[in-house]
Protein backbone atom coordinates (compact mmCIF):
# COMPACT_ATOMS: atom_id res chain seq x y z
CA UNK A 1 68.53 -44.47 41.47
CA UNK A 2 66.33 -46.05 38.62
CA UNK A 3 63.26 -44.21 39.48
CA UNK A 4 65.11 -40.22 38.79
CA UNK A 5 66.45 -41.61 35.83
CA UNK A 6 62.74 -43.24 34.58
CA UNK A 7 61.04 -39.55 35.91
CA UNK A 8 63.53 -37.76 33.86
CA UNK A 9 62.74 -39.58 30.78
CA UNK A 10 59.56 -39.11 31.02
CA UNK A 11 59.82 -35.14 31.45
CA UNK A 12 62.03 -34.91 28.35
CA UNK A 13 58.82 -36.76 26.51
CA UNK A 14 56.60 -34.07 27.73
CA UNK A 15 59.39 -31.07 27.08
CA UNK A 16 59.43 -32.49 23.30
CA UNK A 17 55.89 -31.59 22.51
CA UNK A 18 56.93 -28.06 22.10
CA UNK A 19 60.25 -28.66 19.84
CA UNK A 20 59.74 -28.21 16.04
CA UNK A 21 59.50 -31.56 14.08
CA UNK A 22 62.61 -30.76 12.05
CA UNK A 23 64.88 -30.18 15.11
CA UNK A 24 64.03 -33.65 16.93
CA UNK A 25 66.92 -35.34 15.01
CA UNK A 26 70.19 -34.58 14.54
CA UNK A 27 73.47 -36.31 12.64
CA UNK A 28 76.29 -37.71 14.85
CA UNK A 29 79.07 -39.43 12.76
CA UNK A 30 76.89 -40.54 10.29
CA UNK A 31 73.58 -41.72 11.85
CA UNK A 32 70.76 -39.99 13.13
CA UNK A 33 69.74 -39.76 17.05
CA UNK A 34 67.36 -38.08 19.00
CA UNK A 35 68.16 -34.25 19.89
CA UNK A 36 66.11 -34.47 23.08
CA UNK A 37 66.99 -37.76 24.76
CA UNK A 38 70.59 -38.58 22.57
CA UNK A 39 72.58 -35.25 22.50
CA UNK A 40 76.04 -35.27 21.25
CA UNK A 41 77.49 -35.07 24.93
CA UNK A 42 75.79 -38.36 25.96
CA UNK A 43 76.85 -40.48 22.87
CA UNK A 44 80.78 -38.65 23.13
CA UNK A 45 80.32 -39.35 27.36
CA UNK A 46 79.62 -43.08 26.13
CA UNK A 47 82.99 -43.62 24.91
CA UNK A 48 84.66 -43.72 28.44
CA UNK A 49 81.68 -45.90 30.14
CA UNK A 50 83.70 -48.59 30.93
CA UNK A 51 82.01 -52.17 30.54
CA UNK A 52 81.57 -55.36 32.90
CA UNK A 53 82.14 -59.49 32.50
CA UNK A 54 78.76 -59.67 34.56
CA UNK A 55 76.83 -56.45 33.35
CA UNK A 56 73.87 -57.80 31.24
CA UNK A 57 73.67 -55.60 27.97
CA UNK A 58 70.33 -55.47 25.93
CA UNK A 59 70.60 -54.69 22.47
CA UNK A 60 67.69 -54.23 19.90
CA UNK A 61 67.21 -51.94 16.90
CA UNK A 62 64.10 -49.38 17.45
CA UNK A 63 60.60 -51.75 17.33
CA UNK A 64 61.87 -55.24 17.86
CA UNK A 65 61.13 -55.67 20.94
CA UNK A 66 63.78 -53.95 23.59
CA UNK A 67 60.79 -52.87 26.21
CA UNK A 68 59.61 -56.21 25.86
CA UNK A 69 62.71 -58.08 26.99
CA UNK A 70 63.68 -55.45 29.15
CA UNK A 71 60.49 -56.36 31.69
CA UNK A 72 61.50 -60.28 30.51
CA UNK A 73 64.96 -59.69 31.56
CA UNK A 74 63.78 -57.98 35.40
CA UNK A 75 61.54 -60.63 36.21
CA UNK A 76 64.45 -63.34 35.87
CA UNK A 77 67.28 -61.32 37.57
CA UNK A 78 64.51 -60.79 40.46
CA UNK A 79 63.75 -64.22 40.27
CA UNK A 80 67.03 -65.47 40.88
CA UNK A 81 68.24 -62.80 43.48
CA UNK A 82 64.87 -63.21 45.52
CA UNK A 83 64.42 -59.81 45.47
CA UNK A 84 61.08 -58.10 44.38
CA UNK A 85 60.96 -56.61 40.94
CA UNK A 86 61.09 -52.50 40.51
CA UNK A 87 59.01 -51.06 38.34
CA UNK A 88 60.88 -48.66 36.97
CA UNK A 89 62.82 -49.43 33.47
CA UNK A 90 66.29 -49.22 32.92
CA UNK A 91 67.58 -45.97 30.44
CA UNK A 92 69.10 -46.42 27.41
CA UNK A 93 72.72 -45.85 27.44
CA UNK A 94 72.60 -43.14 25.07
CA UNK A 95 69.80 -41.61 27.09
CA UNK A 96 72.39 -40.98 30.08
CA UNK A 97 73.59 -38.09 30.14
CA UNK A 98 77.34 -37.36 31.24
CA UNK A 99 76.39 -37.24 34.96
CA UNK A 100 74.25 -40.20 34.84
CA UNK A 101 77.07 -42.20 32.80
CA UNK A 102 79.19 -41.84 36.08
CA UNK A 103 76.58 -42.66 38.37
CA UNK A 104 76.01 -45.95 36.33
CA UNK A 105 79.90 -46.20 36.74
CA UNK A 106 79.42 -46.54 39.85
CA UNK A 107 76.55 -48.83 40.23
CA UNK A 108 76.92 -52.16 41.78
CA UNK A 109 76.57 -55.55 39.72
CA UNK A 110 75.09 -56.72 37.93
CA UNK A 111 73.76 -53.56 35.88
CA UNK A 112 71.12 -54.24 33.58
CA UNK A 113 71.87 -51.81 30.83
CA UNK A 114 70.67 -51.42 27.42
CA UNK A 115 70.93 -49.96 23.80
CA UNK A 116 69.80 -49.63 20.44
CA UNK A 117 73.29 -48.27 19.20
CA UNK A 118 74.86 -50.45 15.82
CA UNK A 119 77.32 -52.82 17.34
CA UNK A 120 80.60 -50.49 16.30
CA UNK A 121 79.12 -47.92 18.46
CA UNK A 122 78.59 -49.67 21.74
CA UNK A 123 81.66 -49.03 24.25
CA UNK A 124 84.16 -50.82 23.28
CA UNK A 125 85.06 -52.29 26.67
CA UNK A 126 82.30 -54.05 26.79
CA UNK A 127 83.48 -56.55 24.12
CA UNK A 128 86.50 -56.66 25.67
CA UNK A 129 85.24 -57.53 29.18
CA UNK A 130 83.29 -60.23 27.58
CA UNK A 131 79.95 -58.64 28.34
CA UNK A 132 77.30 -60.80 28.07
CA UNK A 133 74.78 -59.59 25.13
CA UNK A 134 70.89 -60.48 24.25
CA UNK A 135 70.42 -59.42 21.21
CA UNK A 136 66.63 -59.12 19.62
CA UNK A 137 65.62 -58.66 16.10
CA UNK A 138 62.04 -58.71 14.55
CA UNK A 139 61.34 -59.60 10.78
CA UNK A 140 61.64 -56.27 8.98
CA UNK A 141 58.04 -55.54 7.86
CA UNK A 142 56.30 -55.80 11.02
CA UNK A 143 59.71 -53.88 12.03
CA UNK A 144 59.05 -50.91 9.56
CA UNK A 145 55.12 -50.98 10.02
CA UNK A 146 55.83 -50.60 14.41
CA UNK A 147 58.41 -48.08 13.36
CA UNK A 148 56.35 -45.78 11.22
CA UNK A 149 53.75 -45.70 14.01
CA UNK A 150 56.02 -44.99 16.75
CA UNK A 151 57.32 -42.06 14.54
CA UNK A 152 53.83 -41.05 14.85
CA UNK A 153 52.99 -41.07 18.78
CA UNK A 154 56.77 -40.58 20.36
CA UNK A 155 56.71 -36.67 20.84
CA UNK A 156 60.46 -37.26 21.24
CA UNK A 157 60.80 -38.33 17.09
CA UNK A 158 59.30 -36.14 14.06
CA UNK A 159 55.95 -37.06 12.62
CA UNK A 160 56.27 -39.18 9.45
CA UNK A 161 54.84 -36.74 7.15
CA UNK A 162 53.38 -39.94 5.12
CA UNK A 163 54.11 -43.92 4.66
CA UNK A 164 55.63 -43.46 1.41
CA UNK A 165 58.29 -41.15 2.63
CA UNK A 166 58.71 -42.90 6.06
CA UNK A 167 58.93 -46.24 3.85
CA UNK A 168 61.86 -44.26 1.64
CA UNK A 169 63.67 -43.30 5.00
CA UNK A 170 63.78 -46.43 6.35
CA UNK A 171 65.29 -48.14 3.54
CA UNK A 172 67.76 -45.40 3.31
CA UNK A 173 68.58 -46.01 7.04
CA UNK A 174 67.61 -42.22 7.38
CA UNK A 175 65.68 -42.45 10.57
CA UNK A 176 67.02 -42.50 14.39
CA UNK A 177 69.43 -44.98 14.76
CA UNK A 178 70.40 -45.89 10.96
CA UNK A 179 69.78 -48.39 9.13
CA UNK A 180 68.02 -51.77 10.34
CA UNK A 181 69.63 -53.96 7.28
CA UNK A 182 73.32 -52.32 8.43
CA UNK A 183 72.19 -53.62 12.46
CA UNK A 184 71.70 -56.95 10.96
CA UNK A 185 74.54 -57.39 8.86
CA UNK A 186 77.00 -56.00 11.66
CA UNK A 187 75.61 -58.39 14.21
CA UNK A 188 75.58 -61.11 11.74
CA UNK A 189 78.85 -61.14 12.04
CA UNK A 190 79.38 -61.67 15.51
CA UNK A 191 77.11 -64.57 15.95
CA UNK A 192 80.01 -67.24 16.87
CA UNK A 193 80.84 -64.87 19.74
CA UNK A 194 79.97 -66.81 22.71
CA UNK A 195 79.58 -63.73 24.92
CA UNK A 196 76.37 -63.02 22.34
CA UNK A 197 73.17 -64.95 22.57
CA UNK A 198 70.80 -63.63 19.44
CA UNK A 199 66.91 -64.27 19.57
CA UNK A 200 63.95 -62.96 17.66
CA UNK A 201 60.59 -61.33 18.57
CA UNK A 202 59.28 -64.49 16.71
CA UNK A 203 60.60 -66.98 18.28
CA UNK A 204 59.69 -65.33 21.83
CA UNK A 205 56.28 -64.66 20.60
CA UNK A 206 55.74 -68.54 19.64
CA UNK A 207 57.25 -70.24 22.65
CA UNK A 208 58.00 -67.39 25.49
CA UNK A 209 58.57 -70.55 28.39
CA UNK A 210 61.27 -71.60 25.80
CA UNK A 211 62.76 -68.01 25.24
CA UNK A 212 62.87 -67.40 29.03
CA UNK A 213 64.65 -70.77 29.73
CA UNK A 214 67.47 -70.13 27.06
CA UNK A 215 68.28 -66.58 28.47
CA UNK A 216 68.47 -67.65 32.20
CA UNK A 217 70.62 -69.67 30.68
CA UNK A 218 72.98 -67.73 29.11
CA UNK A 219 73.27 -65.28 31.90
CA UNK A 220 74.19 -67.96 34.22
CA UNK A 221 70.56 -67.42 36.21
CA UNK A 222 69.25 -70.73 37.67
CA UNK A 223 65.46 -70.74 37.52
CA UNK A 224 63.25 -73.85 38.14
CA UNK A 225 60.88 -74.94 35.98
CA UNK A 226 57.62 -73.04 37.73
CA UNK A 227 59.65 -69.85 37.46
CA UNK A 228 60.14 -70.09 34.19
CA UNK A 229 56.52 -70.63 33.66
CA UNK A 230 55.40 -67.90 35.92
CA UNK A 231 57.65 -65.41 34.23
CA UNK A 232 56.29 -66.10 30.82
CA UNK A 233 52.74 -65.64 32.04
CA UNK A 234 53.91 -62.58 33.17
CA UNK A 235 55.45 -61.24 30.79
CA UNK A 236 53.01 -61.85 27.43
CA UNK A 237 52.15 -58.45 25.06
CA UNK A 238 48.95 -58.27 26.77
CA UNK A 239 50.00 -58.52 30.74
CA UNK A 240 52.82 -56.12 29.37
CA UNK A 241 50.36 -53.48 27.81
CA UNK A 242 48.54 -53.99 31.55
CA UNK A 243 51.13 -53.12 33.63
CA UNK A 244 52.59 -50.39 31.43
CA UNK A 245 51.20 -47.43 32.59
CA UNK A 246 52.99 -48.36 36.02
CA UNK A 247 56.09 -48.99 34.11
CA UNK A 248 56.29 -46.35 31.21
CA UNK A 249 53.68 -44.09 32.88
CA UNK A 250 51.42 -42.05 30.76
CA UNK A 251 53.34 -43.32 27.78
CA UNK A 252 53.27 -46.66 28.32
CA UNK A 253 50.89 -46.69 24.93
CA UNK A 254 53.70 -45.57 22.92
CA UNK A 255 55.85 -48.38 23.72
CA UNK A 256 53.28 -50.79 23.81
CA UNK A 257 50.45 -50.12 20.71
CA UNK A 258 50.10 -53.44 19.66
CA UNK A 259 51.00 -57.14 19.51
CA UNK A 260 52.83 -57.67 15.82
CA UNK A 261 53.69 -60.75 14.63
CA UNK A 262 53.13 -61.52 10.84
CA UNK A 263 50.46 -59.02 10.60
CA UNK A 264 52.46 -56.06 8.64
CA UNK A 265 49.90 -56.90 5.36
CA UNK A 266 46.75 -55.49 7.47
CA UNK A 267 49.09 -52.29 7.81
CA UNK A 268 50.75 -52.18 4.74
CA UNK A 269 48.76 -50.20 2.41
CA UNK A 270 48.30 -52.70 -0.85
CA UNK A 271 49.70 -50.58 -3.12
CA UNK A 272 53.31 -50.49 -1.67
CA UNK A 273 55.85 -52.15 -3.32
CA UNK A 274 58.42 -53.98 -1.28
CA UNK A 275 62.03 -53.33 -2.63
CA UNK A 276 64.11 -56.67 -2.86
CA UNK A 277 66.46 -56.09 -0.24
CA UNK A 278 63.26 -55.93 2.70
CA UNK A 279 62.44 -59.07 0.96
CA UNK A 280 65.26 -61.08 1.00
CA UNK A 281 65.67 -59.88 5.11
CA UNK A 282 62.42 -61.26 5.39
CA UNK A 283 63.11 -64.21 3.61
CA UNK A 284 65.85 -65.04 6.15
CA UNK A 285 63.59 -64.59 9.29
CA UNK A 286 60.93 -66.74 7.61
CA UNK A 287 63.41 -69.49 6.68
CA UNK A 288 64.78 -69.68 10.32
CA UNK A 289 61.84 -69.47 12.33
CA UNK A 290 62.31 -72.63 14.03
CA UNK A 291 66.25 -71.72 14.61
CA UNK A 292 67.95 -70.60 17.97
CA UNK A 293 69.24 -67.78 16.72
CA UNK A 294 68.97 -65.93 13.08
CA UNK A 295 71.28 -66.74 10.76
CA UNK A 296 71.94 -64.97 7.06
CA UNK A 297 71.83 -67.45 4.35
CA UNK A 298 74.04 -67.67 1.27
CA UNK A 299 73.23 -64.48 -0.82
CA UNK A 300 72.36 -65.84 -3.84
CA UNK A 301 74.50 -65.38 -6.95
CA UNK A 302 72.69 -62.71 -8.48
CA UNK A 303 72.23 -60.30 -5.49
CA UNK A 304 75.42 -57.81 -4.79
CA UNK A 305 75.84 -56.15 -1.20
CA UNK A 306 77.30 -52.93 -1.58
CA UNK A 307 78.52 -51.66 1.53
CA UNK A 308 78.69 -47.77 2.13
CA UNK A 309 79.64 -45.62 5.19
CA UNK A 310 76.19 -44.90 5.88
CA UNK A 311 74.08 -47.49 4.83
CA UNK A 312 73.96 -51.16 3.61
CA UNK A 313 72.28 -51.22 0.25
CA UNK A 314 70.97 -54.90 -1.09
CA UNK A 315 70.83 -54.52 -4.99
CA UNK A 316 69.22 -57.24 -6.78
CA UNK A 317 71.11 -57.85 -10.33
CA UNK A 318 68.78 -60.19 -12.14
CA UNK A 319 71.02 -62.03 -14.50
CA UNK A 320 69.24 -62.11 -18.49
């Protein structure tokens, strides 16, 4: 059932070379999606797909690492079932389309589903089933350096017409799937939720044996110590980039470019200034890089968050 669904992806990829830059995006309620793989009827379809206490929901913003912990999270559900890992990834949600969403309906568990939809927009019933959640962020700059070049290779998204006004976008939340500061403030807040186990590309990166252990973990999937071990060998950026063209096919180099961790100043070019607020996310990631989990700390006195309906804007207000 996987494979149509992985095949039809990959046609829409190769349809989208011949749609117009400027009608590859498109505004539902607020935030931008794809035209070509998100139409309105999928994300409205959504609304009615009705969640499970043992589905296992992946949820990333764009660039920190969904693919990643997608092939992470395969090899330890095949580990523990004993069955021999497919190859072929599982969509989006917002990818299915309204037939699909009732064929995943009707899939047995556990599903292996994921997203990069804000928090408010994920169905609610999986909250209210208790769905178990991974949820993966990435320090913002290496976030906004992947970003702009994934703008420039996925045929589904519009070229960045130049890093200064990709760099504006993304800072204004104006590119597909909002704003990455509004993803991290939303999930900030549901960090207590036991249901919700929140890692970061960094922390995988450093220790992946450690990462692999902890999710197991969480979704109740005993593994034994050379498992765990076996996985993470497996599942590195390199052996990853390796085995992509057998799991992302021809595009496998769009999801997989390269291995970023701490390296967004060889990108950046050195005349860009960094507004405060992509500083002080930063900060955070930096100051809890040793942590289980991210976790905001106390905005300082002179910074004011002024919340919007479409964006999260961190104003600095130095005090004189």
């Amino acid at each position: 059932m996987s494979k149509p669904m992985s095949a039809q992806r990959i046609s829409k990829m190769d349809e989208a070379k011949n749609v117009k830059d400027e009608n590859k995006l498109y505004l539902h309620e607020g935030i931008l999606y794809s035209t070509i793989m998100s139409p309105s009827e999928n994300l409205k379809g959504l609304k009615e797909l009705e969640g499970r206490p043992n589905d296992i929901l992946l949820v990333a913003y764009p660039k920190c690492g969904f693919n990643w912990m997608v092939a992470v999270l395969r090899k330890i559900m095949a580990a523990a079932s004993g069955q021999q890992e497919l190859s072929q990834i599982p969509p989006l949600m917002e990818f299915l389309s309204p037939d699909m969403q009732k064929v995943v309906g009707e899939m047995p568990s556990p599903r292996l589903l994921g997203t990069h939809l804000h928090p408010d927009n994920i169905p609610g019933t999986f909250i209210a089933k208790k769905t178990k959640m991974l949820v993966v962020f990435r320090n913002p700059k290496d976030t906004v350096v992947s970003y702009y070049h994934f703008m420039n290779t996925n045929p589904v998204l519009p070229n960045a017409k130049s890093w200064d006004s990709f760099f504006t976008d993304f800072m204004e939340g104006e590119v597909a799937w909002g704003s990455y500061f509004n993803h991290a403030l939303a999930w900030e807040k549901l960090m207590d939720n036991p249901n919700i186990l929140m890692v970061t590309y960094e922390q995988m990166k450093e220790n992946l044996g450690q990462g692999v252990q902890q999710i197991s973990k969480f979704f109740d999937f005993p593994l034994t110590e050379e498992q765990v071990q076996t996985i993470a060998r497996q599942s590195t950026f390199n052996a990853m980039k390796e085995s992509s063209k057998n799991t992302h096919g021809k595009h496998g180099n769009v999801f997989f470019r390269k291995d970023y961790k701490g390296k967004h100043c060889r990108e950046l070019p050195s005349d860009t200034s960094l507004p405060d607020e992509l500083n002080y996310f930063y900060a955070i990631f930096e100051a809890n890089n040793t942590e289980p989990c991210m976790r905001a700390p106390a905005v300082p006195e002179d910074c004011v968050i002024t919340l919007s309906a479409a964006n999260v804007k961190l104003e600095i207000g130095r005090t004189i």
